[in-house]
C-alpha atoms as a PDB file:
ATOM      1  CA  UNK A   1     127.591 129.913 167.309  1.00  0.00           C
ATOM      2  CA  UNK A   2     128.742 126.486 165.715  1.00  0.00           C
ATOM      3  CA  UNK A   3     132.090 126.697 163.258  1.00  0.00           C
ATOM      4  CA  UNK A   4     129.871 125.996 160.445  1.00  0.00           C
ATOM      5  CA  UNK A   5     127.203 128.055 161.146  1.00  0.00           C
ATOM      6  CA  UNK A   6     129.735 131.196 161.858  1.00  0.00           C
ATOM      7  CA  UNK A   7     131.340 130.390 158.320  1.00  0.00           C
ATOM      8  CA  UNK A   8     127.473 130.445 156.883  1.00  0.00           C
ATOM      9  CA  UNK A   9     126.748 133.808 158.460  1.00  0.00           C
ATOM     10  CA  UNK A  10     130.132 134.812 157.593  1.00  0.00           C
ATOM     11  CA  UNK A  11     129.533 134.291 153.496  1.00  0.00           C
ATOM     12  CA  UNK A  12     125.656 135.337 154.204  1.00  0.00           C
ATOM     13  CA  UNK A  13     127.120 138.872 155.091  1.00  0.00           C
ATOM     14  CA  UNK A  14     129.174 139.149 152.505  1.00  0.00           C
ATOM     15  CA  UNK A  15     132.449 140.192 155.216  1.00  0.00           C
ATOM     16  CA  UNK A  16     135.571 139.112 153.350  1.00  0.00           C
ATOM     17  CA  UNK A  17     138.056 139.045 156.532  1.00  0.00           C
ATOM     18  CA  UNK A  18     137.053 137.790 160.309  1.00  0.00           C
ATOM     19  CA  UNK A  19     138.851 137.558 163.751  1.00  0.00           C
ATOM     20  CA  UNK A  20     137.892 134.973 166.090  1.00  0.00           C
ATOM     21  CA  UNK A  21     138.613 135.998 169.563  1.00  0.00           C
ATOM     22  CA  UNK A  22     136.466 133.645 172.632  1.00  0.00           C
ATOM     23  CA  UNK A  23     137.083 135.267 176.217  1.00  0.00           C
ATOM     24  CA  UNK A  24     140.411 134.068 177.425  1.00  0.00           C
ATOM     25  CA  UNK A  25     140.891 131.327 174.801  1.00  0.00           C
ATOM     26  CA  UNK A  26     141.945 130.507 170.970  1.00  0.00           C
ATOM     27  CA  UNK A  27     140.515 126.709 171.342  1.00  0.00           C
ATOM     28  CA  UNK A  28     137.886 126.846 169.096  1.00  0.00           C
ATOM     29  CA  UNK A  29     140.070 129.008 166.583  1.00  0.00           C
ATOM     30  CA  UNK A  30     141.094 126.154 164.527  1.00  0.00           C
ATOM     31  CA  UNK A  31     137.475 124.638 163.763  1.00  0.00           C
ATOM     32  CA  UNK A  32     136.425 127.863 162.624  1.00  0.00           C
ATOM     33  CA  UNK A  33     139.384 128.089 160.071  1.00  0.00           C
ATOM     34  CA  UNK A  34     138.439 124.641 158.731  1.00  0.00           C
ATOM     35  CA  UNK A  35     135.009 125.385 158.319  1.00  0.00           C
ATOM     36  CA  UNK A  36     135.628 128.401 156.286  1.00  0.00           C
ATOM     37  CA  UNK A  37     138.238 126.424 154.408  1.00  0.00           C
ATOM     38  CA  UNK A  38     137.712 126.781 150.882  1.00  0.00           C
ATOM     39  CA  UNK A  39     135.737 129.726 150.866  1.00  0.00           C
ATOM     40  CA  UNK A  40     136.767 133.398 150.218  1.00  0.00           C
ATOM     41  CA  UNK A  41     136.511 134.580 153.646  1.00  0.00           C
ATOM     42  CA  UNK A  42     139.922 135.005 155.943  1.00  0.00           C
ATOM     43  CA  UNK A  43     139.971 134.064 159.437  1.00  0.00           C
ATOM     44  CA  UNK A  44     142.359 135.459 161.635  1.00  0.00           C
ATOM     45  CA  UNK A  45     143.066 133.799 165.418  1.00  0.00           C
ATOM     46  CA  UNK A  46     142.585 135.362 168.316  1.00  0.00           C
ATOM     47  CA  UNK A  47     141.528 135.968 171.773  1.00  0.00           C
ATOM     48  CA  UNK A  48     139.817 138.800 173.983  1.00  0.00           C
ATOM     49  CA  UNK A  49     142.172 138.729 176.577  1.00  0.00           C
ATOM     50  CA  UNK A  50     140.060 139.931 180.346  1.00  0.00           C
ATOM     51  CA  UNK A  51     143.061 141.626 181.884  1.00  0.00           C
ATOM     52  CA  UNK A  52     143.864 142.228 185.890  1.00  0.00           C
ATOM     53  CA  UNK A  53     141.748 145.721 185.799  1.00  0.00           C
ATOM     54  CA  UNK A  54     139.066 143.818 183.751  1.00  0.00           C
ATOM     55  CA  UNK A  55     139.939 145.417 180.586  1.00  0.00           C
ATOM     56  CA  UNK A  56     139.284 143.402 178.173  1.00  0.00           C
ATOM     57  CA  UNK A  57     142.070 143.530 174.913  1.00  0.00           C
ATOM     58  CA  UNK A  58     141.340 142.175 171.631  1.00  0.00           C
ATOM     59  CA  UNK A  59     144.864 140.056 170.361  1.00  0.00           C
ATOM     60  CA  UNK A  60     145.061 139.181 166.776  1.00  0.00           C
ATOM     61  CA  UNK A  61     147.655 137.133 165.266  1.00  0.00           C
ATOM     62  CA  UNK A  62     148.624 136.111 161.262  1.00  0.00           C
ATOM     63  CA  UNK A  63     148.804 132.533 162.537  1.00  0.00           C
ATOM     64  CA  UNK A  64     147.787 129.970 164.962  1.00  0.00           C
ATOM     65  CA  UNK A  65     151.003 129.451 166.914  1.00  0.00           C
ATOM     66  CA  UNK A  66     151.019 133.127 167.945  1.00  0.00           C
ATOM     67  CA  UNK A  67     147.812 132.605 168.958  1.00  0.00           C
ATOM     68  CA  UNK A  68     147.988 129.850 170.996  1.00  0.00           C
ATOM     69  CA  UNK A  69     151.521 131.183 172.784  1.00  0.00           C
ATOM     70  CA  UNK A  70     149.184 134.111 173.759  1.00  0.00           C
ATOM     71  CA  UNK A  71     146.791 131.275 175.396  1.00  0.00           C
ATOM     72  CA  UNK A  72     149.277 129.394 176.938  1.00  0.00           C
ATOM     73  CA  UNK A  73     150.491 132.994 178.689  1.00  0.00           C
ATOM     74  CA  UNK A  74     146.606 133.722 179.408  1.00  0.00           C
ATOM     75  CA  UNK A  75     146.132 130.178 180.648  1.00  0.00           C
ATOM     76  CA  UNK A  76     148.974 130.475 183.191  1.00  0.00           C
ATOM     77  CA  UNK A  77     147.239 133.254 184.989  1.00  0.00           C
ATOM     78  CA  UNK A  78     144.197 132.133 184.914  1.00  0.00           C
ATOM     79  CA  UNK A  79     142.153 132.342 188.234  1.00  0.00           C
ATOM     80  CA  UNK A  80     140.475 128.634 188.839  1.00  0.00           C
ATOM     81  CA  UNK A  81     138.762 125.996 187.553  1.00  0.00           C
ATOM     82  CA  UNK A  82     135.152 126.099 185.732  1.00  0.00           C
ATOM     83  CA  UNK A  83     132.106 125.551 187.461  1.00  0.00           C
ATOM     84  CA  UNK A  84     129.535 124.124 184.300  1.00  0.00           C
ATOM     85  CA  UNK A  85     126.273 124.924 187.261  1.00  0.00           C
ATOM     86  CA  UNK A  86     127.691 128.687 187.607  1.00  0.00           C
ATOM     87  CA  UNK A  87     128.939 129.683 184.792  1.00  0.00           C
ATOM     88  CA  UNK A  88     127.962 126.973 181.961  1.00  0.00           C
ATOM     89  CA  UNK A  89     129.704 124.952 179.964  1.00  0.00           C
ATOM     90  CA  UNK A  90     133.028 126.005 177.732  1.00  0.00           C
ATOM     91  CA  UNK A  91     132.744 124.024 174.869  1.00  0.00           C
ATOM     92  CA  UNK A  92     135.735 123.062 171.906  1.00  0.00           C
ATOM     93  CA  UNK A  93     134.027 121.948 168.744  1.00  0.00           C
ATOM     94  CA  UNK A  94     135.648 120.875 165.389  1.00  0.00           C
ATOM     95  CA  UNK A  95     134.787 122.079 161.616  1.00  0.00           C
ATOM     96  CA  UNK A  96     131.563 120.185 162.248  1.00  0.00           C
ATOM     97  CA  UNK A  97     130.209 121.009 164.894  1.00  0.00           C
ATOM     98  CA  UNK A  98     130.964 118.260 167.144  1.00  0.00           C
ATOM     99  CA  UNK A  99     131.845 118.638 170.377  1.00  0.00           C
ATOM    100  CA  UNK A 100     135.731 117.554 171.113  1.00  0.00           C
ATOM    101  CA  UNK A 101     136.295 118.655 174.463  1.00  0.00           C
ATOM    102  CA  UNK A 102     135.169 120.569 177.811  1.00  0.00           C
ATOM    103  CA  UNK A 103     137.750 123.602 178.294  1.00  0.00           C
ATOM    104  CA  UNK A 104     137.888 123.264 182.410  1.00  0.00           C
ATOM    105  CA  UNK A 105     140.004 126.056 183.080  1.00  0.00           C
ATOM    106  CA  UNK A 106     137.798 129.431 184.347  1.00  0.00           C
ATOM    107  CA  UNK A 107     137.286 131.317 181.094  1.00  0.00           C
ATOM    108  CA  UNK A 108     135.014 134.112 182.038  1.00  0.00           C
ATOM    109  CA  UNK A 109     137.113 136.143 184.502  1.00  0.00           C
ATOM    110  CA  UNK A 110     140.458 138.231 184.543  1.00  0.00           C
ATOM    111  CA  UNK A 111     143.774 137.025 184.564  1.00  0.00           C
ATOM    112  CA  UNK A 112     146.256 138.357 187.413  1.00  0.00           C
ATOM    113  CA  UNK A 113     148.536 140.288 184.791  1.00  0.00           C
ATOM    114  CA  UNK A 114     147.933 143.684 184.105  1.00  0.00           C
ATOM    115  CA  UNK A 115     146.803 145.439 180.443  1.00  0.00           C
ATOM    116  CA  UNK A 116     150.320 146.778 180.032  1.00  0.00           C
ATOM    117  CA  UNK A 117     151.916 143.627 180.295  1.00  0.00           C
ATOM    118  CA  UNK A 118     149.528 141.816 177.609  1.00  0.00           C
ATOM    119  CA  UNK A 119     150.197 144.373 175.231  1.00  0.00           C
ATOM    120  CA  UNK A 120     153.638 144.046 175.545  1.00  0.00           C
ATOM    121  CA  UNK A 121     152.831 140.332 175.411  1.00  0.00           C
ATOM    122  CA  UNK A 122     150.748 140.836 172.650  1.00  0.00           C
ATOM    123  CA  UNK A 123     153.588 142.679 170.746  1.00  0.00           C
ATOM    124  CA  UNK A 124     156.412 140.703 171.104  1.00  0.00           C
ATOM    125  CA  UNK A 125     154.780 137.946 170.094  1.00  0.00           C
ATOM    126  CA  UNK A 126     154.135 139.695 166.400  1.00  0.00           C
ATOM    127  CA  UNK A 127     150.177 140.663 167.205  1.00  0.00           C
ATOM    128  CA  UNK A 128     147.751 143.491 167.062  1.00  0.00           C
ATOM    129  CA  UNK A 129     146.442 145.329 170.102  1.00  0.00           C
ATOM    130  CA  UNK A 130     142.845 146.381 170.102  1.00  0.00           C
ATOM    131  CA  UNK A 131     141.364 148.270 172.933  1.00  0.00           C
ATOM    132  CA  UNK A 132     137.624 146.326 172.822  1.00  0.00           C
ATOM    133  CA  UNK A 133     134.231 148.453 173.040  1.00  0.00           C
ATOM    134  CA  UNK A 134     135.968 151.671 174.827  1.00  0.00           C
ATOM    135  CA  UNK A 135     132.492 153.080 174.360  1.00  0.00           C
ATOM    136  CA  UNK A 136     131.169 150.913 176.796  1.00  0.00           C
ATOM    137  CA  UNK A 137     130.214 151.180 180.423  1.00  0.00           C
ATOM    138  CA  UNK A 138     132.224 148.535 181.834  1.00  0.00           C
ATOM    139  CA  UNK A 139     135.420 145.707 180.584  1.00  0.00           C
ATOM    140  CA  UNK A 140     136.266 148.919 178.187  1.00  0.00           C
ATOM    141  CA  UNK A 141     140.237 151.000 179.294  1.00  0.00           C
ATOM    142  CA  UNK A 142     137.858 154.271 179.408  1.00  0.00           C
ATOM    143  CA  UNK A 143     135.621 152.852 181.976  1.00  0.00           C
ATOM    144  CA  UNK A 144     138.272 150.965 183.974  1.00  0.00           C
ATOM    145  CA  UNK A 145     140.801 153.546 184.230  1.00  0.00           C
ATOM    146  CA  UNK A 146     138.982 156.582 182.861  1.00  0.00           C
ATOM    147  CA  UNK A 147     141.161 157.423 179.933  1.00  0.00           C
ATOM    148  CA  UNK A 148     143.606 155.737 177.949  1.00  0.00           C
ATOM    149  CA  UNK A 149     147.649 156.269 179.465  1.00  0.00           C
ATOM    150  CA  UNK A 150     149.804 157.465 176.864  1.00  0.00           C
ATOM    151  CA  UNK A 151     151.822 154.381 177.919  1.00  0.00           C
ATOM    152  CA  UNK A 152     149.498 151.933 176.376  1.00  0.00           C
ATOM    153  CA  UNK A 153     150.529 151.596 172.507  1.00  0.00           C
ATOM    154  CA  UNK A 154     146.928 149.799 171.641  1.00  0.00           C
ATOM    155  CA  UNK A 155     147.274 149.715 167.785  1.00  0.00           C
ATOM    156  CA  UNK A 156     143.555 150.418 167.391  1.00  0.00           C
ATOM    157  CA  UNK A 157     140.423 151.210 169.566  1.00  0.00           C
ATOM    158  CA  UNK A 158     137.042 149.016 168.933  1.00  0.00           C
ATOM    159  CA  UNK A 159     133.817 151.320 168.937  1.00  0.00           C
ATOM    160  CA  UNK A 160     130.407 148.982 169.886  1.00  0.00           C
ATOM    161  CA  UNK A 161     128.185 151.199 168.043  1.00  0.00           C
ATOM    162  CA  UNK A 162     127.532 152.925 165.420  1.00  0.00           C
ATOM    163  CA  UNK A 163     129.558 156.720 166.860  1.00  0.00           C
ATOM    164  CA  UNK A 164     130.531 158.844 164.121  1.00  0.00           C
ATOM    165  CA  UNK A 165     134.336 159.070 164.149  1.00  0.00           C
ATOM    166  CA  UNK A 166     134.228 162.700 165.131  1.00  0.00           C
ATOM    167  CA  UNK A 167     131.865 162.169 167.919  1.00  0.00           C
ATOM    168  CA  UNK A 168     134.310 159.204 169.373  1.00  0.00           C
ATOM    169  CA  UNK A 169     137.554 161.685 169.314  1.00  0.00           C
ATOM    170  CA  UNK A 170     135.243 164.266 171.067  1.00  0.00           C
ATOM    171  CA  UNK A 171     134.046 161.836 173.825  1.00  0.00           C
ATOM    172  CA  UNK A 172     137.608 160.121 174.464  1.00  0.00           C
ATOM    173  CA  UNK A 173     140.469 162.815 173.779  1.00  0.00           C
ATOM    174  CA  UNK A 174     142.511 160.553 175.040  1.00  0.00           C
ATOM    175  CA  UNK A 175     142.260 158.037 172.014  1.00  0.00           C
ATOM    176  CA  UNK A 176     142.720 160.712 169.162  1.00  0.00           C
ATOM    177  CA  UNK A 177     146.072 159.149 167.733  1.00  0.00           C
ATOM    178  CA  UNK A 178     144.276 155.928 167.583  1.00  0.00           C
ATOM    179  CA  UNK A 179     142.668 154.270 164.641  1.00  0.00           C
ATOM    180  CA  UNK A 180     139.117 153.932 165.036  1.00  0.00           C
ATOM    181  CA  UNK A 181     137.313 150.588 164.105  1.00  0.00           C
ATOM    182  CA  UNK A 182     134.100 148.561 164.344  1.00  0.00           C
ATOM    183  CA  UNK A 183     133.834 145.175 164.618  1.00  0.00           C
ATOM    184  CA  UNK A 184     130.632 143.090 165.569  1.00  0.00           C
ATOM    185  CA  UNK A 185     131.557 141.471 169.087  1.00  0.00           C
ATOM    186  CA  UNK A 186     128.916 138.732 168.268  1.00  0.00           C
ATOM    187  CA  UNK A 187     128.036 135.826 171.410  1.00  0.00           C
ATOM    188  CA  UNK A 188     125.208 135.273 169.193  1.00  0.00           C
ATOM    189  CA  UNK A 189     125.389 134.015 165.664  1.00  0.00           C
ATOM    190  CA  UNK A 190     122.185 136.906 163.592  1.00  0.00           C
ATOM    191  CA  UNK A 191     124.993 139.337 165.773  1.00  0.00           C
ATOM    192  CA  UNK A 192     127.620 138.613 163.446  1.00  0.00           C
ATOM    193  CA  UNK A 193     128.593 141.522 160.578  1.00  0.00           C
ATOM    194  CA  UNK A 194     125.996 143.562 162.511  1.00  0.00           C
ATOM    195  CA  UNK A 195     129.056 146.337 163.275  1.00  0.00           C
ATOM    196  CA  UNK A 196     131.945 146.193 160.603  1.00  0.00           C
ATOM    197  CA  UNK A 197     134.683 148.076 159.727  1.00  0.00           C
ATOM    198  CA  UNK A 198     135.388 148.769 155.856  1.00  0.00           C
ATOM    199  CA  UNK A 199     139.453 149.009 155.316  1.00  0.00           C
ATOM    200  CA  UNK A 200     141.328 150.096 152.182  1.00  0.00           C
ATOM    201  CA  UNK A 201     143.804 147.191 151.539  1.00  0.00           C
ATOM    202  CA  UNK A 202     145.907 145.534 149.112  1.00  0.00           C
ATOM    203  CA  UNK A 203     144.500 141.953 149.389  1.00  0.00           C
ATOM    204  CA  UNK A 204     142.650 140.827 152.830  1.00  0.00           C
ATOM    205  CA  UNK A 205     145.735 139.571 154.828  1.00  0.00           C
ATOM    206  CA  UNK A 206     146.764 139.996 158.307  1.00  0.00           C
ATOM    207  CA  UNK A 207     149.655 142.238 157.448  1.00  0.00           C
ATOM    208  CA  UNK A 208     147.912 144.437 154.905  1.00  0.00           C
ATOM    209  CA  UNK A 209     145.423 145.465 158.003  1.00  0.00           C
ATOM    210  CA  UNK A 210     148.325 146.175 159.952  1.00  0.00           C
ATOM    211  CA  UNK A 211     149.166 149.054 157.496  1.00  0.00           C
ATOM    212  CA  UNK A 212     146.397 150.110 157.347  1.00  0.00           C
ATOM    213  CA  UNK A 213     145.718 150.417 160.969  1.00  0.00           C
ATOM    214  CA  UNK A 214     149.102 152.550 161.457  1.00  0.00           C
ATOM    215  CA  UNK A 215     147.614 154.719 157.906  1.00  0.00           C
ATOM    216  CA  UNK A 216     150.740 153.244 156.009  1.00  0.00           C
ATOM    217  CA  UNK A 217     151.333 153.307 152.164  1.00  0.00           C
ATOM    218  CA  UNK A 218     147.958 153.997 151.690  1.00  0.00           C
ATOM    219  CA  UNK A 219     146.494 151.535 153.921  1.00  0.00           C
ATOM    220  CA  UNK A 220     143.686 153.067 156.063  1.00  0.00           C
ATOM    221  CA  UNK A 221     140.268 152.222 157.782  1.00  0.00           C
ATOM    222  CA  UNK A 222     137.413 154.194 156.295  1.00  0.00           C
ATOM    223  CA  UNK A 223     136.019 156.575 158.736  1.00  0.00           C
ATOM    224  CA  UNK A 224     132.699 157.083 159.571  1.00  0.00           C
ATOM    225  CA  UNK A 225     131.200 160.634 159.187  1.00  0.00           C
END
């Protein structure tokens, strides 16, 4: 899962827009960007963001400053420090794939704020708000707190497989305003494109998905029957 190698597999799959989102951290953002400099494909920054109940929140930014604000918000409320026998190391590579740094700060477990608070976070600080894999058993705002509170303004929810649309709003009533999308969740680098969502945009920008996530001026994601 190299930058180089993602930007490959990237191109190989033919996806034209891409959001890079480690657990807890944007670090390695930046050498993904590089190494897809160039090329068609758009990288977006981000994080998955492991919140207080263990929900986990997809936040995606236009640009890298938003996304590293978000870190330095995660990073406050972080719980420890890493241990590399436990948990292995947390590695920050560059556009080729050397190593540049040891992250030491705990990555893989939740902060101590709560899922409201990073999507207001997330928000204010001009981002998108994707509830990740709701369709899952655990990590997921269905399985942590059984449905989704009409208090939480997620701008999308992620399916992990391949649910029909209809099937999804039947399972999780409580997501039926929500735009429904796909994305591949890869730790492992043949994972990538394996689940993708297909939008109807203007040009592949950051903004242009925000439309089309809200179903505005045309904008939409393509559901799937």
């Amino acid at each position: 899962m190299s930058p180089r190698k993602i930007a490959a597999r990237v191109c190989d799959r033919s996806l034209d827009i891409i959001a890079i989102c480690d657990h807890n951290s944007a670090e390695n953002v930046p050498a993904v960007m590089k190494a897809a400099g160039g090329g068609r494909v758009v990288v977006l920054p981000g994080l998955e963001v492991c919140t207080s109940e263990e929900i986990h929140v997809l936040a995606i930014f236009e640009d890298l400053d938003q996304a590293f604000a978000m870190q330095a918000i995660v990073y406050d409320h972080l719980p420890g420090e890493n241990d590399p026998d436990a948990f292995g190391l947390q590695v920050v590579a560059n556009e080729h794939d050397e190593v540049v740094a040891m992250e030491t700060r705990l990555l893989i477990g939740a902060i101590d704020l709560p899922v409201d608070r990073i999507l207001d976070e997330i928000h204010r600080l001009g981002g998108l708000a994707i509830a990740s894999h709701i369709d899952r058993a655990s990590h997921s705002v269905i399985s942590q707190l059984g449905f989704i509170p009409e208090t939480l303004k997620f701008d999308a929810l992620e399916l992990s497989s391949r649910m029909p649309d209809r099937e999804a709003r039947e399972r999780f009533p409580s997501g039926a305003s929500f735009a429904l999308v796909r994305n591949s969740d890869a730790h492992f680098l043949e994972d990538v494109g394996k689940n993708a969502s297909a939008y109807v945009l203007h040009e592949p920008t950051f903004a242009e998905i925000h439309k089309a996530l809200g179903k505005e001026e045309g904008r939409m994601v393509m559901e799937l029957s």
